[in-house]
Protein backbone atom coordinates (compact mmCIF):
# COMPACT_ATOMS: atom_id res chain seq x y z
CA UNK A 1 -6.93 -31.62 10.04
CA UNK A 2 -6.29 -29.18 13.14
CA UNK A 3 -8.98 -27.47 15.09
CA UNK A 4 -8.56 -24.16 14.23
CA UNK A 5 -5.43 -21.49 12.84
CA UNK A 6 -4.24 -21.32 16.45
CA UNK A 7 -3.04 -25.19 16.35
CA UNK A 8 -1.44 -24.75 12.55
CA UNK A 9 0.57 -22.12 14.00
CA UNK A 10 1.94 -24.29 16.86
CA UNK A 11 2.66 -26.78 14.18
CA UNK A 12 4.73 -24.55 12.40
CA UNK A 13 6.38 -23.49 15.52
CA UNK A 14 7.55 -27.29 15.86
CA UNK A 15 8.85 -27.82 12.64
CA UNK A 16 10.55 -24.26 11.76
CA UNK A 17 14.00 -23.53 12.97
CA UNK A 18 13.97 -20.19 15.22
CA UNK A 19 15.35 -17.69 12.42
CA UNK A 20 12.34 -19.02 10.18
CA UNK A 21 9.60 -19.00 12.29
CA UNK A 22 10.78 -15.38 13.56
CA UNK A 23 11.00 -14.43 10.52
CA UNK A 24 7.26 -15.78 10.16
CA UNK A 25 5.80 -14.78 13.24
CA UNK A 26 7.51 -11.72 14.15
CA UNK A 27 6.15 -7.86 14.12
CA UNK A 28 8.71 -4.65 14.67
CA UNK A 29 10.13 -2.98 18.04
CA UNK A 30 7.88 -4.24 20.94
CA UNK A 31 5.23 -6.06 18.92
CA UNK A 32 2.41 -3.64 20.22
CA UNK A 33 0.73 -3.05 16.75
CA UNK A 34 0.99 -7.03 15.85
CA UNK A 35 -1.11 -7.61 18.96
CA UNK A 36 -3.78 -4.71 17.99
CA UNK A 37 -4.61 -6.36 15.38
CA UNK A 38 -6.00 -9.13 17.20
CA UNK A 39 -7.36 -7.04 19.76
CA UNK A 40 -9.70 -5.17 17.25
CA UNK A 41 -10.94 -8.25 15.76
CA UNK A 42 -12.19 -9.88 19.19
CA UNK A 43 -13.23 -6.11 20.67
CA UNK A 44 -15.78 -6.23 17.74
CA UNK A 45 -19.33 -7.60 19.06
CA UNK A 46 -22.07 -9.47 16.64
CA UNK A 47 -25.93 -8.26 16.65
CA UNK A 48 -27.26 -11.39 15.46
CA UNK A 49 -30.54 -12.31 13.50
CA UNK A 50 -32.65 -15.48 14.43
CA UNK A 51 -35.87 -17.24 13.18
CA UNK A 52 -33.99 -16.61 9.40
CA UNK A 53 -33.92 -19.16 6.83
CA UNK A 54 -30.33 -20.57 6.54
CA UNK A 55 -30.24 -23.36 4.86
CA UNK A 56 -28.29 -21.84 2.01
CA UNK A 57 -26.02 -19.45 2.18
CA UNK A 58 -24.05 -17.66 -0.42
CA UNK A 59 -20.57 -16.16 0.17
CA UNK A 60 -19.57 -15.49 -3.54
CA UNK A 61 -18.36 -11.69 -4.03
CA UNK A 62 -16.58 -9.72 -6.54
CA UNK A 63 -12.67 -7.89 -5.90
CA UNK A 64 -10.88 -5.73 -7.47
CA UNK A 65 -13.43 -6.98 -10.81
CA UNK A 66 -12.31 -10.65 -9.66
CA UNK A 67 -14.84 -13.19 -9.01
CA UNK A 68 -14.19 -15.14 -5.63
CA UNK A 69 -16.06 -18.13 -3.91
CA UNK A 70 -15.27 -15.98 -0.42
CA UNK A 71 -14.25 -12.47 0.34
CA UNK A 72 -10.51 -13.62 0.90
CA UNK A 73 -7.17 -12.91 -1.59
CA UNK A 74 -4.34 -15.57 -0.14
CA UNK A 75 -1.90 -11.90 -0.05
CA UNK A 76 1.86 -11.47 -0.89
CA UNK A 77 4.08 -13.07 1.77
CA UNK A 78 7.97 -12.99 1.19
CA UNK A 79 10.66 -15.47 1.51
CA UNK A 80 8.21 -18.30 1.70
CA UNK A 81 10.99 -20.63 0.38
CA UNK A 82 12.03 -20.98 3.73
CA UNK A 83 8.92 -22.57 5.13
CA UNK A 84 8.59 -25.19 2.33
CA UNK A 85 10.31 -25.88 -0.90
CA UNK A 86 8.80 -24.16 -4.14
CA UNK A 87 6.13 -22.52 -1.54
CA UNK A 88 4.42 -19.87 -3.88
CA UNK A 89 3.57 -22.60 -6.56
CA UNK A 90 1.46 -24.52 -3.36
CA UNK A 91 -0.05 -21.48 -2.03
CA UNK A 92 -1.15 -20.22 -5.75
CA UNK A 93 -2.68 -23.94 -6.69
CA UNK A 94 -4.56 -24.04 -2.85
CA UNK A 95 -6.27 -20.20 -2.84
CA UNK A 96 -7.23 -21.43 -6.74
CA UNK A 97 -8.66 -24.22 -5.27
CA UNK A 98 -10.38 -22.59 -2.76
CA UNK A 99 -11.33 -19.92 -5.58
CA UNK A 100 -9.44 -17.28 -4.57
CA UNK A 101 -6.94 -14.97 -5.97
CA UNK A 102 -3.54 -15.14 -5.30
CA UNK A 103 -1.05 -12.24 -4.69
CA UNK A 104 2.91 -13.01 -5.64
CA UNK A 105 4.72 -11.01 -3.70
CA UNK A 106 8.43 -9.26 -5.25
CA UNK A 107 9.78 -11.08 -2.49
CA UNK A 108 8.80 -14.37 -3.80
CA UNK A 109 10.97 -17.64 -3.97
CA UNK A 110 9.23 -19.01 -7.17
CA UNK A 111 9.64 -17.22 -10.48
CA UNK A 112 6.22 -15.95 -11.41
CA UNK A 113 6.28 -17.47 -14.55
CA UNK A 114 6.21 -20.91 -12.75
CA UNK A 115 3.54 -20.00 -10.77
CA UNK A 116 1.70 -19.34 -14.03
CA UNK A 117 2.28 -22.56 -15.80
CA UNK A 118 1.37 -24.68 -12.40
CA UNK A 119 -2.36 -22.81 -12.40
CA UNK A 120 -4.98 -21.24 -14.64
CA UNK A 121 -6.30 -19.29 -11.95
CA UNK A 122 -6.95 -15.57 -11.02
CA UNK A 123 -3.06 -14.23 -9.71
CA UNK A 124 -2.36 -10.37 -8.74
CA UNK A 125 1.08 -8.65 -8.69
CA UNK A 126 2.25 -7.32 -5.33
CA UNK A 127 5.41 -4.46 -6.42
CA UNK A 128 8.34 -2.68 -4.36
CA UNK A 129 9.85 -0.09 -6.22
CA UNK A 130 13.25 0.20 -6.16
CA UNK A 131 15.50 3.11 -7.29
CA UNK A 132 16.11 1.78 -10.28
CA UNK A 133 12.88 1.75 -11.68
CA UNK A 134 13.34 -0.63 -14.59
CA UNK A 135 13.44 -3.46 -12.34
CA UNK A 136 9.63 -2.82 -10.99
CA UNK A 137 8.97 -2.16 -15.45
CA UNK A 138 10.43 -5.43 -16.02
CA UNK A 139 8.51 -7.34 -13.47
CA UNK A 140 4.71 -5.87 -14.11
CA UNK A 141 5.97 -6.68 -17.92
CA UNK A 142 6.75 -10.28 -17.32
CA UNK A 143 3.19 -10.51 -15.01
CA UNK A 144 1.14 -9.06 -17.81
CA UNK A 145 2.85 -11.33 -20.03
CA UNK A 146 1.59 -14.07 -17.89
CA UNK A 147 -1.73 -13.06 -17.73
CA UNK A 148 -1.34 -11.14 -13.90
CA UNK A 149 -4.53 -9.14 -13.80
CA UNK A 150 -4.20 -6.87 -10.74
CA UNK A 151 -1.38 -4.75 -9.02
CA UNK A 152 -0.44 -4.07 -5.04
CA UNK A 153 1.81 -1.35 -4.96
CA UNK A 154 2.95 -1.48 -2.01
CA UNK A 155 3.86 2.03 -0.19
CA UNK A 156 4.05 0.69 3.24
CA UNK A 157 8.06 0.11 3.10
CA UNK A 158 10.78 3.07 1.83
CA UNK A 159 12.85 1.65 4.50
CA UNK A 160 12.31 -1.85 6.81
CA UNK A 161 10.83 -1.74 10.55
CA UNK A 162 12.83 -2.43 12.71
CA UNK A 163 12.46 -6.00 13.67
CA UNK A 164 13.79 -6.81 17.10
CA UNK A 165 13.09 -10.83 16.39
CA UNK A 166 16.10 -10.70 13.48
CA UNK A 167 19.07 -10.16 16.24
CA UNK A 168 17.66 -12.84 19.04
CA UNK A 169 17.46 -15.08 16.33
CA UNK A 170 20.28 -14.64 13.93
CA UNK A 171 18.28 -14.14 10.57
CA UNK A 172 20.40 -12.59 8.18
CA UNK A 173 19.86 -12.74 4.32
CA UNK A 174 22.00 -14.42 3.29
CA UNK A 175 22.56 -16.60 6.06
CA UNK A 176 25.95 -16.81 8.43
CA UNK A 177 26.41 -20.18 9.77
CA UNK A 178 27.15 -19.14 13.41
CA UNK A 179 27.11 -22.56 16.16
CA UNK A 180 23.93 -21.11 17.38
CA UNK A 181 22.26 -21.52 13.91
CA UNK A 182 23.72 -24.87 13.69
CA UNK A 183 22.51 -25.94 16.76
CA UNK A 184 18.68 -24.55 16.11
CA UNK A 185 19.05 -26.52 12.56
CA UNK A 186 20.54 -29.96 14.39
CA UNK A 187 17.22 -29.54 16.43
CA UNK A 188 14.47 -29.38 13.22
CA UNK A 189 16.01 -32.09 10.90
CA UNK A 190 12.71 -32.27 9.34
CA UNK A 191 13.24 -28.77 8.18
CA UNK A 192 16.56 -29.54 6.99
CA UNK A 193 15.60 -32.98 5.12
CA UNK A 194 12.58 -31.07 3.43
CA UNK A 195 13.55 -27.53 3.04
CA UNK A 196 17.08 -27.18 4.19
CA UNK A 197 18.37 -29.51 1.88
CA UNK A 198 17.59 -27.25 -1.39
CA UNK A 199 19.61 -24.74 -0.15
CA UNK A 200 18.50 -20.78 0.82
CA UNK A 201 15.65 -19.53 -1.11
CA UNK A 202 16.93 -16.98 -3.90
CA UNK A 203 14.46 -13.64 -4.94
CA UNK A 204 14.15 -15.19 -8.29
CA UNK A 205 11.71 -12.61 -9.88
CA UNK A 206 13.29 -9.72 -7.93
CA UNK A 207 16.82 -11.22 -9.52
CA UNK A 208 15.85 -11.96 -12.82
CA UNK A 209 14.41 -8.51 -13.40
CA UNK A 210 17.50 -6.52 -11.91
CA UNK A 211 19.63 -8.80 -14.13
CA UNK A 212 21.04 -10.21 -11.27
CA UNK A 213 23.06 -13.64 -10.64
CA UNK A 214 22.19 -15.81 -7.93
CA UNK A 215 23.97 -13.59 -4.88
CA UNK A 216 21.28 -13.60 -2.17
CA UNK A 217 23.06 -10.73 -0.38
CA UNK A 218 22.99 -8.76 -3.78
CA UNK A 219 19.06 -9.39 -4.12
CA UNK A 220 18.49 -9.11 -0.21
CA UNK A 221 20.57 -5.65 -0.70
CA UNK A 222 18.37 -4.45 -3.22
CA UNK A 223 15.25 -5.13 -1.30
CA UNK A 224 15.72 -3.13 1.75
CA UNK A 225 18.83 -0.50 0.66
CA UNK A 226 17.95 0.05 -2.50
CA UNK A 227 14.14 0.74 -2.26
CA UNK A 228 12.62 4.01 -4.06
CA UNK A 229 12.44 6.35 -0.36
CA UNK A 230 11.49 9.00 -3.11
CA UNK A 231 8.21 7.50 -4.58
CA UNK A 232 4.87 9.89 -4.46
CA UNK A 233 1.61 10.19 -5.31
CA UNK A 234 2.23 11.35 -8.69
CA UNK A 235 4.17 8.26 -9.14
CA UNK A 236 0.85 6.45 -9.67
CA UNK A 237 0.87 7.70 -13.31
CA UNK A 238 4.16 6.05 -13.67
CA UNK A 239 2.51 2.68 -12.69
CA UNK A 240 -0.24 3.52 -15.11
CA UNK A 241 1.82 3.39 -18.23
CA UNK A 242 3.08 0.39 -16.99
CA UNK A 243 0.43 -1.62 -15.78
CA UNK A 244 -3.55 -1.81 -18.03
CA UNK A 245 -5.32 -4.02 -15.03
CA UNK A 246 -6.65 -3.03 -11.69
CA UNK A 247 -4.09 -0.69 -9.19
CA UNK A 248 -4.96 -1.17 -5.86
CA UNK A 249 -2.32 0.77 -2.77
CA UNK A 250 -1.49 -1.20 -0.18
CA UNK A 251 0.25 -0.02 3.24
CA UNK A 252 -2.52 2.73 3.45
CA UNK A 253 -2.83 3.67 7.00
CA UNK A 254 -4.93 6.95 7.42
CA UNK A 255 -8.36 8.11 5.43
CA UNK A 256 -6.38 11.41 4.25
CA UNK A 257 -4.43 8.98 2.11
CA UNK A 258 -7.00 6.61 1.26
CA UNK A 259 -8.42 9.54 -0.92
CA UNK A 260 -5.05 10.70 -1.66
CA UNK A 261 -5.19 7.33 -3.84
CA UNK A 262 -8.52 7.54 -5.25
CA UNK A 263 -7.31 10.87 -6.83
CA UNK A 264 -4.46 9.78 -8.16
CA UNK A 265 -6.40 6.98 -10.14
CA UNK A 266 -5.79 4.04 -8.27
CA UNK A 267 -8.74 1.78 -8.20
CA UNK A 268 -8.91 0.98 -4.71
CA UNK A 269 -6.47 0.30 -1.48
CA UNK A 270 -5.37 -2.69 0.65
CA UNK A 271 -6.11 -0.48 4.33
CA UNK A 272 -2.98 -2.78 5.99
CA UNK A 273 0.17 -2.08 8.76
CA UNK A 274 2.36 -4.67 6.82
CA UNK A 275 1.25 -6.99 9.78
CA UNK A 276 2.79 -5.19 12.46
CA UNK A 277 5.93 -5.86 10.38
CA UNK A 278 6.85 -1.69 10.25
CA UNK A 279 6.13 1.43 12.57
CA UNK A 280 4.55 0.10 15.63
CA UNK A 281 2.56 1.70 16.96
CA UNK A 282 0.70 2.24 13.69
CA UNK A 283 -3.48 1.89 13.72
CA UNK A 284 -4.55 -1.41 12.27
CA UNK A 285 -6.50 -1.48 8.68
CA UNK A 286 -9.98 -2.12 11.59
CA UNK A 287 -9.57 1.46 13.05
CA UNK A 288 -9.18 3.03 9.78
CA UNK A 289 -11.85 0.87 7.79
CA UNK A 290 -15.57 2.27 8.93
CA UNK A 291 -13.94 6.02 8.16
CA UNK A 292 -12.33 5.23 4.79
CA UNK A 293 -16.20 3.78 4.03
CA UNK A 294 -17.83 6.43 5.34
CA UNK A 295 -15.54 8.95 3.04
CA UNK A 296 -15.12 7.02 -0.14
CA UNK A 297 -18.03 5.90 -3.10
CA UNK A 298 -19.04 2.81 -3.08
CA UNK A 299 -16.91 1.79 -6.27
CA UNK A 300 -13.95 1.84 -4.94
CA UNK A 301 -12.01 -0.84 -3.76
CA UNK A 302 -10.99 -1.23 -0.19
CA UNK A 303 -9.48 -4.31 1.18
CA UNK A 304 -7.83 -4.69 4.53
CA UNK A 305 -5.50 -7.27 6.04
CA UNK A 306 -3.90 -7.89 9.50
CA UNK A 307 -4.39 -10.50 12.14
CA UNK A 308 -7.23 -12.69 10.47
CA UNK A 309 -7.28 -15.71 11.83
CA UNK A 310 -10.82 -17.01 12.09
CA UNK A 311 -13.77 -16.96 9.45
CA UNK A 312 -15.51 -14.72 12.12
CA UNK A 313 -13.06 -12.05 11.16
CA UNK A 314 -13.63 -12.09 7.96
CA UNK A 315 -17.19 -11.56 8.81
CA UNK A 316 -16.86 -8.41 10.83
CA UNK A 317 -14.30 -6.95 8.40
CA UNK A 318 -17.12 -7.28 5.46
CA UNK A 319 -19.35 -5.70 7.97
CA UNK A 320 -17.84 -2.95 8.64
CA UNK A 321 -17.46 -2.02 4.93
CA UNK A 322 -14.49 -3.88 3.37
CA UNK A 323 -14.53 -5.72 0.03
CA UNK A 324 -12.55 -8.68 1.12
CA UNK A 325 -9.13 -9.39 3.12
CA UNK A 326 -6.11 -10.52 2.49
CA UNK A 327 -4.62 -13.78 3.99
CA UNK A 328 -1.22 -13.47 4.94
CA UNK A 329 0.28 -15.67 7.80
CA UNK A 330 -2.50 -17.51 8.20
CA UNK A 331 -2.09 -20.02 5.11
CA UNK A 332 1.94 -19.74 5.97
CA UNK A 333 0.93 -21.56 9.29
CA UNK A 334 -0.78 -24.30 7.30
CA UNK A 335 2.20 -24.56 4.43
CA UNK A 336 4.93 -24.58 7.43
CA UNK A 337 3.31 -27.26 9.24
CA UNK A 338 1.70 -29.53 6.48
CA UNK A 339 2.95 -28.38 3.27
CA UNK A 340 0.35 -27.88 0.62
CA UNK A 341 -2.41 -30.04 2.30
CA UNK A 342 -2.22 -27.69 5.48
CA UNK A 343 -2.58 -24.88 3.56
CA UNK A 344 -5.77 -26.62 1.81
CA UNK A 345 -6.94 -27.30 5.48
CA UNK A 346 -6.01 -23.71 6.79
CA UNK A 347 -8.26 -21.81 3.59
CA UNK A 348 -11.08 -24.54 4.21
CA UNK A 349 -10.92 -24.00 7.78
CA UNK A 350 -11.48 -20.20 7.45
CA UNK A 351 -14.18 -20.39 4.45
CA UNK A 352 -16.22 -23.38 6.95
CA UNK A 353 -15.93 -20.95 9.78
CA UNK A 354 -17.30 -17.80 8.03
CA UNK A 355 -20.08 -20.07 6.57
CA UNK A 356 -20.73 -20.98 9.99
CA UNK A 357 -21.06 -17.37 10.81
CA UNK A 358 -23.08 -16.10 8.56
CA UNK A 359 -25.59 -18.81 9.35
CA UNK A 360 -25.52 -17.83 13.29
CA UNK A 361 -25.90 -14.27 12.02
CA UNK A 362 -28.67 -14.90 10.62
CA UNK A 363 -27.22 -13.81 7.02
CA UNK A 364 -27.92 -15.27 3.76
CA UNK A 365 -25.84 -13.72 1.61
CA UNK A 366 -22.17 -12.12 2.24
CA UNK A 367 -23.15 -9.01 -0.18
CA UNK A 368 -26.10 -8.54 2.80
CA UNK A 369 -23.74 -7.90 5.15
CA UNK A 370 -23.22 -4.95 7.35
CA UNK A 371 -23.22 -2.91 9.96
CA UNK A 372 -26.57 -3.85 11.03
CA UNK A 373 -25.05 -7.48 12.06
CA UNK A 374 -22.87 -5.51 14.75
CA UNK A 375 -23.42 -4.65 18.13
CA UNK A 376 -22.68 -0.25 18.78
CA UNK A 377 -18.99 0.38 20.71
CA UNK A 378 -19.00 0.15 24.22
CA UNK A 379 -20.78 3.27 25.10
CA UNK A 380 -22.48 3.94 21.86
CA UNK A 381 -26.24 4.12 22.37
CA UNK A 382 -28.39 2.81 19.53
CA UNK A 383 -28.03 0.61 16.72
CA UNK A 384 -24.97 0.74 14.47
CA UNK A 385 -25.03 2.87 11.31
CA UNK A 386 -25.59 1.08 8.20
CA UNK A 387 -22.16 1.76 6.02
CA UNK A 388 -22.91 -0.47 2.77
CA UNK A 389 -19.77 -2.31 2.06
């Protein structure tokens, strides 16, 4: 087992061909928003308690009306068939393990009804929306079918960032076998003996609901050209008829539309910048989150995700209001360098650390925590508000 995320993510480095770990690692333009969301995280300061009892310490929670052993969802991550073969069925049986839910994303490389029959535990639906509309229908039909409880409709994307990282590397979907992609492959045969070999990974759900044969540059087309640029807010009715579970929005970047979703019905939102992955120079889900609290009752749902990579983060994000967060590259890091023990290690590694935490806080319970565990901003006399999560 590594020391910490950090190492797991050199790992992955190692083993991953260039286009792949680009594809894994990198954010849109100039990379400024990827690096805020670190920054936020380790600009946050604790206000910790002492002489507390903390010999137990109890990090359960409820999501989204899912029961979780930590505030965490392992989120929807795309292509992961090109860090390890069959990736989504590994990183569904590990957060179920780790009792967490897992998010399939429409990008996924392992047909969702696989992922059902290899565990019994909680999974949510992340959708695009395309143009044509009855491919989204057909795939939050075949999730309810297989017992998919909650949906991420993702708003974040009517057209893809644009992703500097995909040119210096070569990634293309599909894949042009250029001498300089050769060469990167010659240099991981690892990769190629364990991932390589199975060929590129297909958008089986995505395919199988549009109908579509296995032509990667068909499916790849339909995920970026063929998105719905003309979805709205009323749109969320549309998704109601569809779906009967939770609807949470995720790719909500401001508090105007973080209300915007609670009145057109959704049940909560994912506050998230697609993990630097869009418009940089977008706010990360930290700036937004103690506003969208402040503005919104208490019963609805508000997640966040973005640059987590340490139980301590975790910890601040609860404390500054948030239900839980999503886990995106984090458990990739542990998959890419390990397979599905590293991402075992990389989700115990988190939940030890936030236990850790809570016990230097000074906090007994994770539904205890808030802003009265944080130091004020620089400059801000006075204790912190309390802003119940």
């Amino acid at each position: 087992m590594r020391a910490n995320v950090e190492d797991y993510k050199k790992a992955a480095r190692r083993f991953l061909p260039a286009f792949a770990y680009g594809y894994l690692e990198g954010g849109s333009e100039d990379e400024v928003t990827m690096r805020r969301n670190r920054r936020v995280f380790e600009d946050i300061v604790f206000s910790p308690r002492t002489m507390v009892d903390v010999g137990s310490v109890s990090l359960q929670c409820e999501m989204a009306g899912t029961a979780a052993a930590w505030p965490a969802v392992v989120g929807p991550t795309g292509l992961n068939g090109l860090f390890r073969h069959d990736a989504d069925v590994a990183l569904a049986r590990q957060a179920h393990r780790a009792g967490l839910p897992f998010t399939l994303s429409t990008a996924s490389t392992s047909l969702l009804e696989r992922v059902r029959e290899a565990t019994a535990g909680e999974l949510w639906l992340q959708l695009y929306v395309q143009r044509e509309r009855r491919i989204a229908e057909s795939m939050m039909a075949r999730a309810r079918a297989c017992g998919f409880t909650t949906l991420l409709l993702t708003v974040d994307t009517p057209v893809t960032g644009q992703r500097d990282h995909y040119l210096r590397t070569g990634f293309t979907l599909p894949v042009r076998w250029t001498p300089r992609l050769l060469a990167d492959l010659a240099r991981h045969p690892r990769w190629v003996a364990r991932v390589g070999r199975h060929g590129m990974p297909q958008l089986v759900n995505l395919s199988r609901s549009a109908g579509m044969g296995p032509d990667l540059a068909q499916q790849a087309a339909a995920m970026s050209r063929e998105m719905d640029t003309a979805l709205r807010w009323e749109d969320l009715a549309w998704i109601r008829r569809h779906w009967a579970g939770k609807v949470l929005v995720k790719g909500i970047q401001s508090v105007e539309d973080a209300r915007r979703a609670r009145q057109y019905g959704a049940d909560g939102v994912v506050l998230s910048n697609h993990g630097g992955r869009q418009l940089d120079g977008a706010p990360s889900a930290i700036d937004i989150l103690p506003h969208a609290v402040a503005e919104l009752p208490r019963g609805f749902e508000i997640l966040v995700d973005g640059g987590i990579r340490r139980g301590s983060d975790i910890a601040k994000a609860v404390a500054l209001g948030a239900r839980g967060v999503l886990l995106g590259r984090a458990p990739l890091y542990g998959l890419a360098a390990d397979g599905e023990p590293g991402c075992a290690e990389v989700l115990a590694l988190l939940r030890k650390e936030l236990e850790i935490c809570m016990r230097l806080l000074g906090c007994t319970d994770i539904r205890q925590l808030d802003r009265r565990f944080l130091a004020p901003p620089a400059g801000q006399a006075g204790p912190a508000p309390c802003i119940a999560a």
